[in-house]
N, C-alpha and C. Protein backbone atom coordinates (compact mmCIF):
# COMPACT_ATOMS: atom_id res chain seq x y z
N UNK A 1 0.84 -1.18 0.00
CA UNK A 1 0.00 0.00 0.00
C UNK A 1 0.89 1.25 0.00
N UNK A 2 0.43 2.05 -0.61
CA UNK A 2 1.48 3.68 -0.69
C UNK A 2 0.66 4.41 0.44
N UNK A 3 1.74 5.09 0.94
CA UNK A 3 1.78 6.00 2.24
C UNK A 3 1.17 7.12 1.74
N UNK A 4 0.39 8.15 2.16
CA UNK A 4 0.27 9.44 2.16
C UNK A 4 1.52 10.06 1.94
N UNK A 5 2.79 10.25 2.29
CA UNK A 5 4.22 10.56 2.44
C UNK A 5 4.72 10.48 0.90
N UNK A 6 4.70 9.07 0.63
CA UNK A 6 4.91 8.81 -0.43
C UNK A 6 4.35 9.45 -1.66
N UNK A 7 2.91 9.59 -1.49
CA UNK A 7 2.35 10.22 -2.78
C UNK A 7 2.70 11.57 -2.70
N UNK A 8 2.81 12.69 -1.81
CA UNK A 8 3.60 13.71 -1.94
C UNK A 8 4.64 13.72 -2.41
N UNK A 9 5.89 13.31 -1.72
CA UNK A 9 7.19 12.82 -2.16
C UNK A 9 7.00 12.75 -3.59
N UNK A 10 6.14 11.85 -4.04
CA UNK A 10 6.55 11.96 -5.86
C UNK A 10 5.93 13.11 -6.60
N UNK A 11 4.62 13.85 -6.01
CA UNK A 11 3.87 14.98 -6.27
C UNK A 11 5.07 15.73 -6.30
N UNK A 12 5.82 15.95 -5.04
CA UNK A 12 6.33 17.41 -5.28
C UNK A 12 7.72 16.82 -6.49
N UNK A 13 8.19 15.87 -6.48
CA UNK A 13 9.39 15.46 -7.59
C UNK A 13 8.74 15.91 -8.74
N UNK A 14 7.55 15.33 -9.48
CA UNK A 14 6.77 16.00 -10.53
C UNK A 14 6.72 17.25 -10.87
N UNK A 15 6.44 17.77 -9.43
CA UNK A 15 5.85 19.08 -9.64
C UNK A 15 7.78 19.82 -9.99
N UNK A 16 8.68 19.82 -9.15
CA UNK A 16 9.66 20.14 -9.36
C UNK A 16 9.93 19.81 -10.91
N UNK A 17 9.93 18.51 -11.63
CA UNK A 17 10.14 18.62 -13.05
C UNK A 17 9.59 19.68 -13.93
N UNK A 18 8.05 20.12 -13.62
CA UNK A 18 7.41 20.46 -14.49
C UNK A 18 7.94 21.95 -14.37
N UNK A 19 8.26 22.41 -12.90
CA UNK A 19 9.12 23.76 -12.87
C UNK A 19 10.14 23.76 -13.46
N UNK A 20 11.11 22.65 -13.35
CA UNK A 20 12.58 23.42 -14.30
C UNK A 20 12.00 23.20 -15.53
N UNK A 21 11.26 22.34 -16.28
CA UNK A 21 10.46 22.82 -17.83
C UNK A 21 10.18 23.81 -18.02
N UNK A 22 9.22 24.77 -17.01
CA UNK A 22 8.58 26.14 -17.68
C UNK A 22 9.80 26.94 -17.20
N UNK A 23 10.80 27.02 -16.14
CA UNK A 23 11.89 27.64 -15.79
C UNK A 23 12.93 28.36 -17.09
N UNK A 24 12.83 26.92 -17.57
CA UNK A 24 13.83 26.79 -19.46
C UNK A 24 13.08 27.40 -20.29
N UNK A 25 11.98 27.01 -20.23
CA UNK A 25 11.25 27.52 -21.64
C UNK A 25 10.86 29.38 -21.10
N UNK A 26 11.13 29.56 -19.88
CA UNK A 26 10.68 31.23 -19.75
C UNK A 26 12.04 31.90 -19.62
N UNK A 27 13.16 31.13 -19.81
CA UNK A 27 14.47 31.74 -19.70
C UNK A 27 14.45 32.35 -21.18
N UNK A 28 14.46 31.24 -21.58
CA UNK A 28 14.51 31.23 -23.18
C UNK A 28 13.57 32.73 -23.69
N UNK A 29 12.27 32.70 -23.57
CA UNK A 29 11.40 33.95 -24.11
C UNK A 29 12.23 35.30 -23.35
N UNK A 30 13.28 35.22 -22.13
CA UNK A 30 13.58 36.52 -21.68
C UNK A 30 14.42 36.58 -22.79
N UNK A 31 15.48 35.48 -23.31
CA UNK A 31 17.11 35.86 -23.74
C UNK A 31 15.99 36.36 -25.48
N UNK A 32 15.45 35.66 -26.21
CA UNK A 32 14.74 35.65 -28.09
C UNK A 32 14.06 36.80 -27.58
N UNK A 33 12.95 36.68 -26.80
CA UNK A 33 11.95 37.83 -26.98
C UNK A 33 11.83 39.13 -28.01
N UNK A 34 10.98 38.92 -28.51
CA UNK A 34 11.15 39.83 -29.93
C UNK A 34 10.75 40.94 -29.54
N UNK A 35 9.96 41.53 -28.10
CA UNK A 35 9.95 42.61 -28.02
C UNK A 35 10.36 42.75 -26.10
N UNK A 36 9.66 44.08 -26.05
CA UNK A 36 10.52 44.73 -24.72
C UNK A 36 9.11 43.77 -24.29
N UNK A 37 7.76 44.14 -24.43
CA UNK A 37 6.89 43.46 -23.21
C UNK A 37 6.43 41.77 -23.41
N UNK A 38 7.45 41.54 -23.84
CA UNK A 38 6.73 39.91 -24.19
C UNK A 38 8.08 39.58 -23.03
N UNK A 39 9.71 40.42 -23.06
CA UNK A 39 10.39 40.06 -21.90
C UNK A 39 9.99 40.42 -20.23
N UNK A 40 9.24 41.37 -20.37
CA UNK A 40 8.30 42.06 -19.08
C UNK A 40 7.75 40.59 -18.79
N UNK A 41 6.69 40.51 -19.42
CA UNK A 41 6.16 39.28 -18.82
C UNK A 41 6.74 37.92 -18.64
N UNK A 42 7.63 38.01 -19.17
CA UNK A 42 8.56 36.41 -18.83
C UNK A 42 9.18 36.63 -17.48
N UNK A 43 9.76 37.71 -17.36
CA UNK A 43 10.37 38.24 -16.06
C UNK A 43 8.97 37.82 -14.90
N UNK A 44 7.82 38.28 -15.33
CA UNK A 44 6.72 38.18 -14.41
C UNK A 44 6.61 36.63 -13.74
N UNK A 45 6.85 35.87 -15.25
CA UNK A 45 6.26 34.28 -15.36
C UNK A 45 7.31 33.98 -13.91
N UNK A 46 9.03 34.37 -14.62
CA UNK A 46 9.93 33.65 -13.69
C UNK A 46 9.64 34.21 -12.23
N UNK A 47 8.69 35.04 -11.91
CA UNK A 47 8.40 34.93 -10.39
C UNK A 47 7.50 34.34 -9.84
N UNK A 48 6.52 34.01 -10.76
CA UNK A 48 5.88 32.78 -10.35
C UNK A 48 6.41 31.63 -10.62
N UNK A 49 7.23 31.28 -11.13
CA UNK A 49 7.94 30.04 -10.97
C UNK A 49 8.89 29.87 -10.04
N UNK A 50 9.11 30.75 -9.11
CA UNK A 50 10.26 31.27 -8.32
C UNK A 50 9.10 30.66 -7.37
N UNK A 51 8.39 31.32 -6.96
CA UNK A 51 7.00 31.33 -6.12
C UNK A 51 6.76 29.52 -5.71
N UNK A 52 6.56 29.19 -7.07
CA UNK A 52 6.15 27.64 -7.09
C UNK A 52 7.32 26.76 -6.42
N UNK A 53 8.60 27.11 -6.97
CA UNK A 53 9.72 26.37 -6.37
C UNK A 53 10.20 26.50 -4.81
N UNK A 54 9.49 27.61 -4.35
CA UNK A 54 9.50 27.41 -2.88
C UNK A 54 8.41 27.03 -2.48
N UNK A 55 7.22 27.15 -3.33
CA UNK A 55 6.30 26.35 -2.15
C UNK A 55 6.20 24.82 -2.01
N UNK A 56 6.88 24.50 -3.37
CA UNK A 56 7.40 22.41 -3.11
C UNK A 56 7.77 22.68 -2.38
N UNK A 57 9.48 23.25 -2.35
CA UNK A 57 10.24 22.73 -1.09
C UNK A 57 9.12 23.06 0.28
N UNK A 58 8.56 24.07 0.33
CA UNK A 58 8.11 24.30 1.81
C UNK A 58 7.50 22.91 2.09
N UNK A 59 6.33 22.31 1.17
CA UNK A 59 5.57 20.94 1.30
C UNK A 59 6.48 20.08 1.50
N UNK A 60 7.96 20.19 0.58
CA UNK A 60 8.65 18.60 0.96
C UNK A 60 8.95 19.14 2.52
N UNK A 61 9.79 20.18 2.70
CA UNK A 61 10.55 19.88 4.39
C UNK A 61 9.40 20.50 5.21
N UNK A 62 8.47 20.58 5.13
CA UNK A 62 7.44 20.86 6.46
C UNK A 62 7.56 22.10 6.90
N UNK A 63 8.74 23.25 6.49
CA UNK A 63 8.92 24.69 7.16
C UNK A 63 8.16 25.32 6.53
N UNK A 64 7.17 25.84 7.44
CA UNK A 64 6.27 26.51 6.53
C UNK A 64 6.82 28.26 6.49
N UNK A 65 7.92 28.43 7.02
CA UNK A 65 8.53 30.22 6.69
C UNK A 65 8.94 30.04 5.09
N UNK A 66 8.74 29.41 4.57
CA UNK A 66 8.68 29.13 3.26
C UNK A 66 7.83 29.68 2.61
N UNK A 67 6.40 29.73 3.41
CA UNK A 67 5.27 30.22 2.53
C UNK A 67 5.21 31.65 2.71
N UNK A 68 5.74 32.15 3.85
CA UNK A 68 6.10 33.57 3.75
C UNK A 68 6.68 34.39 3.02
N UNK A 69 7.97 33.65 3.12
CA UNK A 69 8.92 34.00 1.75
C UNK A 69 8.23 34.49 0.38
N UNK A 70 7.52 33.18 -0.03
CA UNK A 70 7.23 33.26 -1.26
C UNK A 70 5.81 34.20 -1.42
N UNK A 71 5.15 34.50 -0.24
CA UNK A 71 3.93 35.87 -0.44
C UNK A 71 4.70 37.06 -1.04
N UNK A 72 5.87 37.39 0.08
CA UNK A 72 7.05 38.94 -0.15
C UNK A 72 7.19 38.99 -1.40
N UNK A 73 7.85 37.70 -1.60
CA UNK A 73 8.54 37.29 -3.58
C UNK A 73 7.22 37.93 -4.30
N UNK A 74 6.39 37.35 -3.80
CA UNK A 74 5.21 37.72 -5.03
C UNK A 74 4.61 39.09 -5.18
N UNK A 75 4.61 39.56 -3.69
CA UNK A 75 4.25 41.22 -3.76
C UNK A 75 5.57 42.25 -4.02
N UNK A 76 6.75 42.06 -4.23
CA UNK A 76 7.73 42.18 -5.21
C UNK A 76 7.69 42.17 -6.61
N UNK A 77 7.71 41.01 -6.85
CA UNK A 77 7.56 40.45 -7.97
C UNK A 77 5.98 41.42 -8.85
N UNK A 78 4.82 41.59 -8.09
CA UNK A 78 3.77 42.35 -8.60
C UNK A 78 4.25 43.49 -9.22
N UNK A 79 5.51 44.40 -8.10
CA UNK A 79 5.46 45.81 -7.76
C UNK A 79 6.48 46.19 -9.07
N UNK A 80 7.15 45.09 -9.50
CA UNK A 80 8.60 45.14 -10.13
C UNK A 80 7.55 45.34 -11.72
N UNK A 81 6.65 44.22 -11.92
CA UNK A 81 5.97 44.39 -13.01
C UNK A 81 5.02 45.36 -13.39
N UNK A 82 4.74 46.21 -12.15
CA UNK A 82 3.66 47.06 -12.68
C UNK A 82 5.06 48.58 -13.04
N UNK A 83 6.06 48.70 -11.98
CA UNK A 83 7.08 49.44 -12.85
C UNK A 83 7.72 49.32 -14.16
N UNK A 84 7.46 47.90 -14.73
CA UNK A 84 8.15 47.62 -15.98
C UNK A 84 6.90 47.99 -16.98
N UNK A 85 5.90 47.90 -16.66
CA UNK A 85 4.85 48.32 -17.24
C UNK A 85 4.34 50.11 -17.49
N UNK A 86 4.52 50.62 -16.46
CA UNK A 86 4.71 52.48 -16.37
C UNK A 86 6.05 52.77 -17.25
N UNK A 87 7.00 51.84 -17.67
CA UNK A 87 8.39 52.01 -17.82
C UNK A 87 7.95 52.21 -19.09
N UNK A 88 7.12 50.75 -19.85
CA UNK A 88 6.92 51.21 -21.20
C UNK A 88 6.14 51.63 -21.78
N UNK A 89 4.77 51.90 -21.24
CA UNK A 89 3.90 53.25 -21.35
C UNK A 89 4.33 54.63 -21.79
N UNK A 90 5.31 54.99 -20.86
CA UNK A 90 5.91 56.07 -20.59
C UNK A 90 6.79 56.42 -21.76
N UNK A 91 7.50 54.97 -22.30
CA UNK A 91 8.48 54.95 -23.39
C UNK A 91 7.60 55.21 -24.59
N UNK A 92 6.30 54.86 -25.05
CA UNK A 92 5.41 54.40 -26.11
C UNK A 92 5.51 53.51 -26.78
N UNK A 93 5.28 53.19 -27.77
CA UNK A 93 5.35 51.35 -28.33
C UNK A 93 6.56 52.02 -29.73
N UNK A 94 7.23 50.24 -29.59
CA UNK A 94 8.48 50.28 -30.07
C UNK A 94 8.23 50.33 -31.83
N UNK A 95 9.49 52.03 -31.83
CA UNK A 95 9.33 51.94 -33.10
C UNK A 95 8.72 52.92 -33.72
N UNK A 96 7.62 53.14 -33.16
CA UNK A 96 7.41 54.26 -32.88
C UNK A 96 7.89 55.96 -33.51
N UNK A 97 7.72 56.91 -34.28
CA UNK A 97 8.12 58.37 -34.18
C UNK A 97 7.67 58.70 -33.50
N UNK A 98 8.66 59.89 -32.68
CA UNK A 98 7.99 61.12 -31.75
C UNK A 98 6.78 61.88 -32.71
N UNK A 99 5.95 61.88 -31.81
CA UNK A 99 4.68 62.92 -32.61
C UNK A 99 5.38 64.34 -33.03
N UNK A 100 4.67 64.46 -34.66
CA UNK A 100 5.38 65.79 -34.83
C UNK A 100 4.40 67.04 -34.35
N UNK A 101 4.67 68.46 -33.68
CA UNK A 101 4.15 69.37 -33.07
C UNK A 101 4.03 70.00 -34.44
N UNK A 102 2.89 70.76 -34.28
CA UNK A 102 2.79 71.68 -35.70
C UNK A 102 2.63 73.20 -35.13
N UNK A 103 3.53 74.11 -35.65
CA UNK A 103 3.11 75.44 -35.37
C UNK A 103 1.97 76.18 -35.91
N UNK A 104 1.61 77.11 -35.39
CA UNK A 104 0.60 77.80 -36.16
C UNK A 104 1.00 79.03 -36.66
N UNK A 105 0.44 78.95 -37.66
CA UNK A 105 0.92 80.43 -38.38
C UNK A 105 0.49 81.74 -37.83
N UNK A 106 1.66 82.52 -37.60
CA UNK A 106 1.35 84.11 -36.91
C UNK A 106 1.25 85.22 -37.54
C-alpha cells in the first residue's frame, strides 16, 4: 500500500520537473523575446515560478517560513511588473516616431 508521504514525495518530484520545464522555456522567451513586453512578462512568469519552487520545497521539508517568503517574492515580484509596465507606457510602443508638433501660423 502507498503512504500518504509517499504520494507527496513523488507529487512534489513531478511538480519540481514540471518547474525546471517552464523555468527553461521562460528563460529562453527573456534571452529571443522579440519585443521589450513579451520580456516584461517572462520576467513576471519567472516569479511565479520562483514562487512555485519554494512552495514544493516548503511541502517537501514541512517549514512553513517558506510560505512567507514566497507571499514577499510575489508582492515584489507584482510591484517590479507594474514598474516595468509604467516604464513602457511612458516609453510608447516600439518603433514608434515622436509625434510631430505643428506650429501655427502668426
Amino acid at each position: 500500500m502507498i503512504t500518504p508521504a509517499a504520494i507527496v514525495s513523488a507529487a512534489a518530484i513531478t511538480a519540481l520537473g514540471i518547474l525546471c520545464v517552464a523555468l527553461l522555456v521562460t528563460v529562453w522567451r527573456v534571452i529571443v523575446g522579440p519585443s521589450l513586453p513579451d520580456r516584461i512578462l517572462a520576467l513576471d512568469m519567472l516569479t511565479g515560478i520562483a514562487i512555485g519552487f519554494i512552495a514544493v520545497v516548503a511541502v517537501r521539508t514541512g517549514f512553513s517560513l517558506y510560505i512567507d517568503i514566497a507571499i514577499a517574492l510575489g508582492l515584489v515580484g507584482f510591484l517590479a511588473t507594474v514598474a516595468f509596465a509604467r516604464f513602457v507606457l511612458s516609453r510608447g510602443k516600439a518603433g514608434e516616431a515622436e509625434p510631430v508638433t505643428r506650429r501655427r501660423s502668426e
